[in-house]
Protein backbone atom coordinates (compact mmCIF):
# COMPACT_ATOMS: atom_id res chain seq x y z
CA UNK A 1 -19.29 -19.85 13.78
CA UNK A 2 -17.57 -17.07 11.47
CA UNK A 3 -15.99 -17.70 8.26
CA UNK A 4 -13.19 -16.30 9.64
CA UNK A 5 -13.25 -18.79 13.18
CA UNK A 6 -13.88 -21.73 10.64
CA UNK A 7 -10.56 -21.15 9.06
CA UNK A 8 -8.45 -20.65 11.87
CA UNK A 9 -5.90 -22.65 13.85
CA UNK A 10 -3.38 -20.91 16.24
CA UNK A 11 0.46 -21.53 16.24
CA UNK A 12 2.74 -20.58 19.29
CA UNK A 13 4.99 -17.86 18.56
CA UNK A 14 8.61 -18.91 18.81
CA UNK A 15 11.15 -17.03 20.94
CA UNK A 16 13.74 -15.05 19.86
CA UNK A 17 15.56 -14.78 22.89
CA UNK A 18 15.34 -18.52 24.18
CA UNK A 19 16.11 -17.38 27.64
CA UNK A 20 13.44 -18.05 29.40
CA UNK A 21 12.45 -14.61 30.68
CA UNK A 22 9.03 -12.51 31.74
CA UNK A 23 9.74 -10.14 28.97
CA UNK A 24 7.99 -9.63 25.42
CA UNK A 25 10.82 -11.42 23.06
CA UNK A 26 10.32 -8.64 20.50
CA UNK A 27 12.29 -5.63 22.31
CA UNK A 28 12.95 -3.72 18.88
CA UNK A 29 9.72 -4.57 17.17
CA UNK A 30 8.00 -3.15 20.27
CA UNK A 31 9.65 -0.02 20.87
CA UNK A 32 8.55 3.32 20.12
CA UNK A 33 10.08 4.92 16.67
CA UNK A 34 10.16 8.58 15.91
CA UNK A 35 8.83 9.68 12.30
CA UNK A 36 8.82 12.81 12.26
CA UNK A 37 8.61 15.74 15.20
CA UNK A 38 5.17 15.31 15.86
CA UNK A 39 4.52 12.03 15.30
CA UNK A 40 6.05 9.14 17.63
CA UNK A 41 4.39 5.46 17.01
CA UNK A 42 4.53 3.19 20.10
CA UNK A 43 5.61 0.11 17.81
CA UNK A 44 7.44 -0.77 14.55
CA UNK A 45 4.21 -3.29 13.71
CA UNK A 46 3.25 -1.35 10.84
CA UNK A 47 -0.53 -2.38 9.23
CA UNK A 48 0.86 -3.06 5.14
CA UNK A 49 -2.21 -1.05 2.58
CA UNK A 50 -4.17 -4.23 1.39
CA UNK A 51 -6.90 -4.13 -0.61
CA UNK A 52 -10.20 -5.26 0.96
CA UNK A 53 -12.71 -4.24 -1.32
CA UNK A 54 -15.74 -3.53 0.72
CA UNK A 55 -16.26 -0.08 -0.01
CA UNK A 56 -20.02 1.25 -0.41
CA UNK A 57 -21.35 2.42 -4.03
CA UNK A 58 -19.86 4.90 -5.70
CA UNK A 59 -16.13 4.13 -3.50
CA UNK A 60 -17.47 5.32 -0.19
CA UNK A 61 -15.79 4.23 2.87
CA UNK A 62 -18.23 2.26 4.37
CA UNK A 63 -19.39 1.53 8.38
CA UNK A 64 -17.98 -2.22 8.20
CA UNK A 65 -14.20 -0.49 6.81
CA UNK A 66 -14.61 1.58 10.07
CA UNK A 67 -14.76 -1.34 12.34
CA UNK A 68 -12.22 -2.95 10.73
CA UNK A 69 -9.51 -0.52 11.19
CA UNK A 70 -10.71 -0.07 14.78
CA UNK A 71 -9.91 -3.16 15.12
CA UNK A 72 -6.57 -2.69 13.84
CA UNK A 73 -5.91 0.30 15.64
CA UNK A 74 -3.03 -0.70 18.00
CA UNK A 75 -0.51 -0.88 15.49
CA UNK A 76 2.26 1.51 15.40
CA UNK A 77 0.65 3.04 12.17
CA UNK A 78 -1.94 1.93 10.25
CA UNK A 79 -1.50 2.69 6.17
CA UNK A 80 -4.43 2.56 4.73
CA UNK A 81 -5.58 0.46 1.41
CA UNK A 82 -4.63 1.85 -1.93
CA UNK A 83 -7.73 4.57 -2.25
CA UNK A 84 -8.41 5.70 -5.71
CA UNK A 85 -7.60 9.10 -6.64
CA UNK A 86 -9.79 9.77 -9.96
CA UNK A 87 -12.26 7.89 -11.80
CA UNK A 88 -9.52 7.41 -14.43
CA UNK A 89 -7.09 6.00 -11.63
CA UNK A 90 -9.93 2.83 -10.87
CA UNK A 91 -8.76 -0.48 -11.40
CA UNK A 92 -9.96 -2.81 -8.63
CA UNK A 93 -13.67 -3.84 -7.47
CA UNK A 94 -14.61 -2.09 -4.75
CA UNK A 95 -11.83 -0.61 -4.10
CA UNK A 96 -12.26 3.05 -1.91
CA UNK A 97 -11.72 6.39 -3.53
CA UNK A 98 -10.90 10.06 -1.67
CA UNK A 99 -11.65 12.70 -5.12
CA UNK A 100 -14.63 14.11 -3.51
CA UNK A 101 -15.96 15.78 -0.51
CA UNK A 102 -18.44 13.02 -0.35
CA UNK A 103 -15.48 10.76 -0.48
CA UNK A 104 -13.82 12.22 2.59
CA UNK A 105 -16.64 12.67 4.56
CA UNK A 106 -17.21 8.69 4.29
CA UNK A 107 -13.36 8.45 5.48
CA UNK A 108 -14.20 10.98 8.66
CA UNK A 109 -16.05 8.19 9.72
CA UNK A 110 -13.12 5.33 9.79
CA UNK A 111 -10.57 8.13 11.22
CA UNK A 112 -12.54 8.72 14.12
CA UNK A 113 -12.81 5.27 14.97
CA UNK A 114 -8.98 4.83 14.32
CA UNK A 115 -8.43 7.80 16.64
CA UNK A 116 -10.80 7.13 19.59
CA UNK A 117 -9.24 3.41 19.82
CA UNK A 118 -5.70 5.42 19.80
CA UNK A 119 -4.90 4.53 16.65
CA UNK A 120 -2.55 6.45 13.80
CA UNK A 121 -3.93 6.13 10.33
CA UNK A 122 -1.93 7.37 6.98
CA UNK A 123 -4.11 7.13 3.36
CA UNK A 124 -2.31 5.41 0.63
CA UNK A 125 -3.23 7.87 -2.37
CA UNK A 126 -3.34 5.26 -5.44
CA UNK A 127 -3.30 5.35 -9.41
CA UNK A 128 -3.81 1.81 -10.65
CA UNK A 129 -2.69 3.21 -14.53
CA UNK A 130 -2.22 0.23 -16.64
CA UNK A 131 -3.82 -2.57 -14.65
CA UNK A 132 -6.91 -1.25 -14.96
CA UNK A 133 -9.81 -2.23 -17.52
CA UNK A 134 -12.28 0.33 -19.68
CA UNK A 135 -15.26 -1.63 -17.49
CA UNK A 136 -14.33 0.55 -14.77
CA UNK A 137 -15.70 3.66 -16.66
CA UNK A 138 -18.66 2.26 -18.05
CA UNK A 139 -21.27 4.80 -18.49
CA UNK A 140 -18.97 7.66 -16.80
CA UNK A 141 -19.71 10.80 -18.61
CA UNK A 142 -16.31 11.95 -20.58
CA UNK A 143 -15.18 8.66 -20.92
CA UNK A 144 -16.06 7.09 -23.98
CA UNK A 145 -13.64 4.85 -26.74
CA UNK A 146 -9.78 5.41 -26.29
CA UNK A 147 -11.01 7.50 -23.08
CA UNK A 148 -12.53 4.89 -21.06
CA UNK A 149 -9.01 3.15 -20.98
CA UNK A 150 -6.11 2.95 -18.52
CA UNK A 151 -3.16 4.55 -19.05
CA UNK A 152 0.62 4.62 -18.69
CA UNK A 153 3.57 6.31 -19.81
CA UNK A 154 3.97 4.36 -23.33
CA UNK A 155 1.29 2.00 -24.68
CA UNK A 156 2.90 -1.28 -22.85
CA UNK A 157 -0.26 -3.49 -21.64
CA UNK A 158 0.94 -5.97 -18.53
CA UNK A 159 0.43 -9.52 -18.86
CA UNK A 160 -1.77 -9.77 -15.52
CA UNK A 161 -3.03 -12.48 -13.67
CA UNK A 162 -3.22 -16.41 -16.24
CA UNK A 163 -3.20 -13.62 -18.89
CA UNK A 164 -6.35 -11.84 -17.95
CA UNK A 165 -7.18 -8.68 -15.93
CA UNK A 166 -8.38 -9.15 -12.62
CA UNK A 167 -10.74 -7.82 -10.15
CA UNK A 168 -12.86 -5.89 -12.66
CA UNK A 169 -16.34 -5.08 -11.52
CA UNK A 170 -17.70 -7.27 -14.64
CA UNK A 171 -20.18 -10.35 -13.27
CA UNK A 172 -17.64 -12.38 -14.66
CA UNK A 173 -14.53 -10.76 -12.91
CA UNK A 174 -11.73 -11.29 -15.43
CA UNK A 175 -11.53 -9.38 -18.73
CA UNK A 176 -8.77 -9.43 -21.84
CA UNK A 177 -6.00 -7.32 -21.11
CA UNK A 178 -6.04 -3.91 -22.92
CA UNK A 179 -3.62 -2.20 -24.55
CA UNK A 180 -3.30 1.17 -22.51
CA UNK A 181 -3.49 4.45 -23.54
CA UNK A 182 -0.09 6.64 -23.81
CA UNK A 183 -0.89 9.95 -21.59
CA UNK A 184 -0.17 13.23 -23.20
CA UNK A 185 2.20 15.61 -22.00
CA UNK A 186 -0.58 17.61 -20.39
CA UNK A 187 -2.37 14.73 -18.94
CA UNK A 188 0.62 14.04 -16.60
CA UNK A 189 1.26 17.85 -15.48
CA UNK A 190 -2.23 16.87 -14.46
CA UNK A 191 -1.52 14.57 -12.09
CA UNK A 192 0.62 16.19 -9.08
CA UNK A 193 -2.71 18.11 -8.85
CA UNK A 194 -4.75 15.31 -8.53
CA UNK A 195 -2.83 14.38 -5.47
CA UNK A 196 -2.69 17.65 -3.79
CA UNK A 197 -6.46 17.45 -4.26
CA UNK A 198 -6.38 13.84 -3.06
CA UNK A 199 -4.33 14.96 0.41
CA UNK A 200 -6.56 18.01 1.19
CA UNK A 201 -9.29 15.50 1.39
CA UNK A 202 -7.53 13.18 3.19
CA UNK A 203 -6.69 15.53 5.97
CA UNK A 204 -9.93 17.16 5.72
CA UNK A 205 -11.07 13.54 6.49
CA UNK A 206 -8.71 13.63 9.25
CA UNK A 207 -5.62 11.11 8.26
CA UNK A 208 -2.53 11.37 9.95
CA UNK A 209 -0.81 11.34 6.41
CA UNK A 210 -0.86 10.24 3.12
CA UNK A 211 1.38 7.30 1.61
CA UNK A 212 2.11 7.33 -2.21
CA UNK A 213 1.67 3.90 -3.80
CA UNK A 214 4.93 4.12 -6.17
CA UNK A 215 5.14 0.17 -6.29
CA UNK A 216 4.07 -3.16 -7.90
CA UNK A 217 2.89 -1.79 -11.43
CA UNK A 218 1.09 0.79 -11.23
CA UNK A 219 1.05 4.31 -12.34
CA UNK A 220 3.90 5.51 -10.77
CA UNK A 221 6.16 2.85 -10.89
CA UNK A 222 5.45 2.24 -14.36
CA UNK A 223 7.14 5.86 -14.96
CA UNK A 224 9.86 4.56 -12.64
CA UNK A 225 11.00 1.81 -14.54
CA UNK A 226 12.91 1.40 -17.90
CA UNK A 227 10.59 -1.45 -19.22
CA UNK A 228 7.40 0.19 -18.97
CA UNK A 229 8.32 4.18 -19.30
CA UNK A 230 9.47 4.70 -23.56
CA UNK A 231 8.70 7.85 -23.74
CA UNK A 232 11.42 10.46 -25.24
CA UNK A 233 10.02 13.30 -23.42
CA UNK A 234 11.09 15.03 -20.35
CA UNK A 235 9.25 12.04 -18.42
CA UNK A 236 11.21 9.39 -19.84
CA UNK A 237 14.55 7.89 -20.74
CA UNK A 238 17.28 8.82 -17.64
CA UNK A 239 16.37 7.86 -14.07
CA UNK A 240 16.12 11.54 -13.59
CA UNK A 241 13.34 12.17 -16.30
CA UNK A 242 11.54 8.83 -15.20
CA UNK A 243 11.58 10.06 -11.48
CA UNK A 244 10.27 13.71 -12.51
CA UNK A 245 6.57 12.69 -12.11
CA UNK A 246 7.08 11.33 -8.58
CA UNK A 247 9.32 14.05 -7.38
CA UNK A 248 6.38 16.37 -8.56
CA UNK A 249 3.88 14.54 -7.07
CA UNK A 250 5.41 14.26 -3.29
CA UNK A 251 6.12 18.07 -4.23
CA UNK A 252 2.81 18.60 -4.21
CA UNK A 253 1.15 16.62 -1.25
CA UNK A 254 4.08 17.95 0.73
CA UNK A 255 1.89 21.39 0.44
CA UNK A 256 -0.91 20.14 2.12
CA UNK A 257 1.34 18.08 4.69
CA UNK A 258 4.48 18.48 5.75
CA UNK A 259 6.73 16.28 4.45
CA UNK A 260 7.30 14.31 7.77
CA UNK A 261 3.65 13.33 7.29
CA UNK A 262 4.05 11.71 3.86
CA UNK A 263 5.50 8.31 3.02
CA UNK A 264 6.23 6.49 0.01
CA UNK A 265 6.01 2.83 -1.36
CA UNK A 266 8.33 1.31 -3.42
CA UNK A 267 9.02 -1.73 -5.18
CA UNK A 268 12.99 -1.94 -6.79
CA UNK A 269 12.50 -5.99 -7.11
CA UNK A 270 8.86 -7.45 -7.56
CA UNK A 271 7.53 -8.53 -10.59
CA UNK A 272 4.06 -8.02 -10.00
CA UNK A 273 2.21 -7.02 -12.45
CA UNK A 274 4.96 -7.58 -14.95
CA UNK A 275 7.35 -5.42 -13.65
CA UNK A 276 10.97 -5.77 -13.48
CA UNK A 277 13.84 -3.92 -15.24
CA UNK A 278 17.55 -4.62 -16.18
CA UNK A 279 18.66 -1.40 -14.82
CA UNK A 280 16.54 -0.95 -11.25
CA UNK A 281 19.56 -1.71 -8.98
CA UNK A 282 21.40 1.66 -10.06
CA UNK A 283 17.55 3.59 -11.22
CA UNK A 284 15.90 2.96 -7.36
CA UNK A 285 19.13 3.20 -5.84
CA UNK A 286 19.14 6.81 -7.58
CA UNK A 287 15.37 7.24 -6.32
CA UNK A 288 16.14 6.33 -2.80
CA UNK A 289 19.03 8.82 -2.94
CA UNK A 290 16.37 11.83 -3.90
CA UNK A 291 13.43 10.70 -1.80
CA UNK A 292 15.91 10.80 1.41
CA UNK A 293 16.93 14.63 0.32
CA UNK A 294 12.73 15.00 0.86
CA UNK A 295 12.48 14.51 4.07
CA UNK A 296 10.16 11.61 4.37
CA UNK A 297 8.19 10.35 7.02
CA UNK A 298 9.43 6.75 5.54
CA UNK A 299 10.57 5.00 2.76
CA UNK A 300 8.22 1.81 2.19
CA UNK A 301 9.96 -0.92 0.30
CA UNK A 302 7.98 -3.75 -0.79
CA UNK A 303 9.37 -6.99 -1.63
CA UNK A 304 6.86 -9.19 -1.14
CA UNK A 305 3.94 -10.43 -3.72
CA UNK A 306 5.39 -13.47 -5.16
CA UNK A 307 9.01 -13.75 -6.71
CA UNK A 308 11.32 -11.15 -7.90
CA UNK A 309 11.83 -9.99 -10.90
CA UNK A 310 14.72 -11.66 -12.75
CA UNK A 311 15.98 -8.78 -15.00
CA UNK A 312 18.58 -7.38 -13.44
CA UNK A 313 20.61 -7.38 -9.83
CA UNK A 314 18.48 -7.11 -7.03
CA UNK A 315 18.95 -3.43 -4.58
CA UNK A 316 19.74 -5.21 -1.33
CA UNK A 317 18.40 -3.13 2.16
CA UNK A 318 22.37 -2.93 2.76
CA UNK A 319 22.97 -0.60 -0.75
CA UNK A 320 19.73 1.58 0.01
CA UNK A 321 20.50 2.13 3.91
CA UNK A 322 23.78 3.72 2.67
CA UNK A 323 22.04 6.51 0.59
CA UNK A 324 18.85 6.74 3.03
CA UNK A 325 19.32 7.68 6.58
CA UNK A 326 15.45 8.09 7.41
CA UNK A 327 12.99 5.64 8.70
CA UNK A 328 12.63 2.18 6.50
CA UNK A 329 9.88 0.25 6.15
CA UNK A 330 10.01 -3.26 4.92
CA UNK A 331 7.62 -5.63 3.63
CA UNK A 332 8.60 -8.79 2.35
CA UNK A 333 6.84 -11.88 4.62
CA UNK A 334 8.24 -11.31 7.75
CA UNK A 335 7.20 -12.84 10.89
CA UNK A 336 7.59 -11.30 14.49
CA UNK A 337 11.41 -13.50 14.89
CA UNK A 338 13.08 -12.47 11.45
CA UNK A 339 10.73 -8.86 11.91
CA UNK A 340 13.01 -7.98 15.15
CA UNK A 341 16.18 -9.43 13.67
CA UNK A 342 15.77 -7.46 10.83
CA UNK A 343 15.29 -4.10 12.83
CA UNK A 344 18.14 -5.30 14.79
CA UNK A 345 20.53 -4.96 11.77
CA UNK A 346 19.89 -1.21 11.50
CA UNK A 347 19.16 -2.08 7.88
CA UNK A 348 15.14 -1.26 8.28
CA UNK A 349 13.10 0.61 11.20
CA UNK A 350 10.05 -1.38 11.04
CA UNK A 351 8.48 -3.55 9.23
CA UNK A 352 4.46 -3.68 7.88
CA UNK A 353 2.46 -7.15 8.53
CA UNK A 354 -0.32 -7.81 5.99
CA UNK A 355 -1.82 -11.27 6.00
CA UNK A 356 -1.10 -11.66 9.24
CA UNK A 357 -2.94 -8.83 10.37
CA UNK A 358 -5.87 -9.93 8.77
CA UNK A 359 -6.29 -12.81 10.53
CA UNK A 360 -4.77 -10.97 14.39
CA UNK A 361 -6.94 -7.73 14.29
CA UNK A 362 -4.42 -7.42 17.93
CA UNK A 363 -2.09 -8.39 16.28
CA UNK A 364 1.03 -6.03 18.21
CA UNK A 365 -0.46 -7.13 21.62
CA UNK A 366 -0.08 -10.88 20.45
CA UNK A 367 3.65 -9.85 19.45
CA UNK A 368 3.90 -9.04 23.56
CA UNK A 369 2.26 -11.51 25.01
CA UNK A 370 5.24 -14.14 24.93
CA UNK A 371 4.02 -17.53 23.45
CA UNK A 372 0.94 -15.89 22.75
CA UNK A 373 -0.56 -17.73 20.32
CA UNK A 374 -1.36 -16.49 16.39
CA UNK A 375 -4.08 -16.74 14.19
CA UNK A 376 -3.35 -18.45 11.42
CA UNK A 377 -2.97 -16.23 8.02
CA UNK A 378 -6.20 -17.21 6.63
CA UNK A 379 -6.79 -18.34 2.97
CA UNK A 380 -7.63 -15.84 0.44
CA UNK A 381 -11.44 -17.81 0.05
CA UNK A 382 -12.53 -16.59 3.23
CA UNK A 383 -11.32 -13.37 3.33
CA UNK A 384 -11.64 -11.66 -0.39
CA UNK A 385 -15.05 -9.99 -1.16
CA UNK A 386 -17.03 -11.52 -3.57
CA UNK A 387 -20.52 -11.48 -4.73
CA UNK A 388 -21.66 -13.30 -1.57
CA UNK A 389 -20.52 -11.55 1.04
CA UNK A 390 -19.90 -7.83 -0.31
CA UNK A 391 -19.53 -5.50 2.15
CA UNK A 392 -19.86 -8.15 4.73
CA UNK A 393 -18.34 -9.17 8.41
CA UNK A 394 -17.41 -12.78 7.28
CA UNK A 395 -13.14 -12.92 6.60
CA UNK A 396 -12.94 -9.48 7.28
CA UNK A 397 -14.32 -8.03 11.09
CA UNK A 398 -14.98 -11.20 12.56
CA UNK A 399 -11.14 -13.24 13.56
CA UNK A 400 -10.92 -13.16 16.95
CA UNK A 401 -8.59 -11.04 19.39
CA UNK A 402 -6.87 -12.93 22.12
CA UNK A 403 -9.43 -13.59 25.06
């Protein structure tokens, strides 16, 4: 028996309709939403990015990452996990990267298998910044002292994970937090290049689209918010400077696909990562109000990943559907019952399932099958890589679909 089959028991779903009747129970959930003119997605079960980390050496996409979006594939879009988008942007253990024809030719190989199942695959184009550690530029050529460490708009280290940094690629795992390293003004002109890069290789590789992770502490959100961006240049202090970098980067994807094929992932109220700021009701309300005058393919909010910050007010889904009329995505633990409630509001369009699809590779056709039952959401023992099964089936291709 599978890791995965050891640590599973099975729940029935419960009804949202109570009534009794042949029908799925998850109308809205289930129906077809329009992103953009070319691109329809049969269902509003979005895949969430989550990091796996089984990619081969040197952040390949690897054969077992190709069966395991296949799996996936009947959701109404698949987004991607956070890929890497420079050897400077690395901060997770074996975590996938797209900065290098090599790279996407390694990603051909999972889009193909995404496509032939029928599948719709976006790549979530991802700076770690701050939370990342010098270890992941060990013996990188270019990248030696101050060099080798992450950076950030102002020198503000995180307090990460029982005060350590995580999922380094050090035998150990954890390392002391480091203090990162302010970029210049010509580093971060720098960076909407890096992403147009980033997308041509992405479509090269054949993604349907690209997702920018804005969210949960990294890069970009650090230049979001008021606690972690100091800076008293044109990249800091108003909402407007702070948003500059992100408006520049979806700029510049948006010339290698049209803006209907590009999404972005926000986070106004987590404090992951040690984020959180006293003024991010009125800052991301601003945000939403210039990504919608971008012409999105979605708007990804994130509110999951433990508790909320507790700096400020909170930007309710109520305040940001009244600035932005295009498609929502929410993430925030939702099951299949308060999913379609949710969707029922009009507040959101759809909502993205992580966890949950980890454990239910089908997990949409488990959503129709009334009283179907669910995998449970497995614990994070079985299905994290680790030294012992890198790059392996066990918590990660082998939970079973519904017989």
């Amino acid at each position: 028996m599978s890791a995965g089959e050891k640590n599973i028991k099975t729940t029935e779903q419960k009804s949202s309709s109570g009534d009794g009747d042949s029908g799925s129970a998850f109308a809205q959930l289930l129906s077809p939403l329009r992103l953009g003119p070319d691109l329809v997605i049969p269902n509003r079960v979005i895949m969430a990015p989550m990091t796996r980390g089984r990619s081969g050496a040197n952040g390949m996409a690897s054969a077992i990452m190709a069966e395991y979006y296949a799996q996936r594939s009947s959701a109404g879009l698949i987004i991607s996990e956070g890929v890497h988008t420079s050897v400077l942007a690395r901060g997770w253990y074996r975590a996938p990267e797209i900065f290098t024809q090599e790279h996407s030719k390694s990603w051909k190989v999972v889009t193909d298998r995404v496509h032939e199942a029928g599948g719709r695959i976006f790549c979530q184009l991802w700076h770690c910044g701050r939370v990342s550690h010098s270890s992941f530029r060990d013996g990188v050529e270019g990248y030696d002292g101050e060099m080798k460490k992450g950076v950030a708009p102002s020198p503000i280290p995180h307090t990460g994970l029982n005060g350590k940094q995580s999922f380094t690629k050090l035998p150990e795992g954890e390392a002391d937090i480091e203090v990162p390293r302010e970029l210049t003004l010509e580093e971060i002109e720098a960076i909407p290049v890096e992403y147009k890069n980033c997308a041509e290789l992405a479509h090269a590789a054949g993604f349907d689209g690209v997702e920018i992770h804005s969210s949960n502490g990294f890069l970009l959100d650090t230049f979001l918010q008021s606690s972690t961006n100091h800076r008293q240049d044109e990249y800091g202090g108003s909402p407007e400077n702070r948003f500059r970098l992100v408006g520049k980067v979806l700029e510049a994807v948006c010339e290698v696909f049209p803006s209907h094929r590009v999404g972005i992932r926000i986070s106004p109220n987590g404090a992951y990562n040690s984020m959180g700021s006293a003024d991010n009701h009125d800052a991301f309300l601003y945000y939403a109000k210039r990504i919608a005058d971008m012409d999105l393919a979605y708007l990804h909010l994130t509110n999951g990943i433990g508790p909320p910050h507790t700096l400020g007010a909170m930007l309710s889904l109520e305040k940001i559907r009244s600035v932005y009329a295009g498609a929502i995505i929410a993430n925030s633990e939702y099951d299949a019952q308060s999913a379609e409630k949710e969707i029922e509001t009009g507040r959101i369009d759809a909502v993205s399932f992580a966890r949950l699809f980890i454990s239910n590779p089908d997990l949409p056709e488990r959503f129709a099958a009334k009283g179907s039952p669910l995998n449970d959401i497995a614990e994070y023992s079985v299905w994290w890589s680790t030294v012992e099964n890198e790059l392996g089936a066990a918590g990660y291709t082998d939970f079973p679909k519904m017989e």
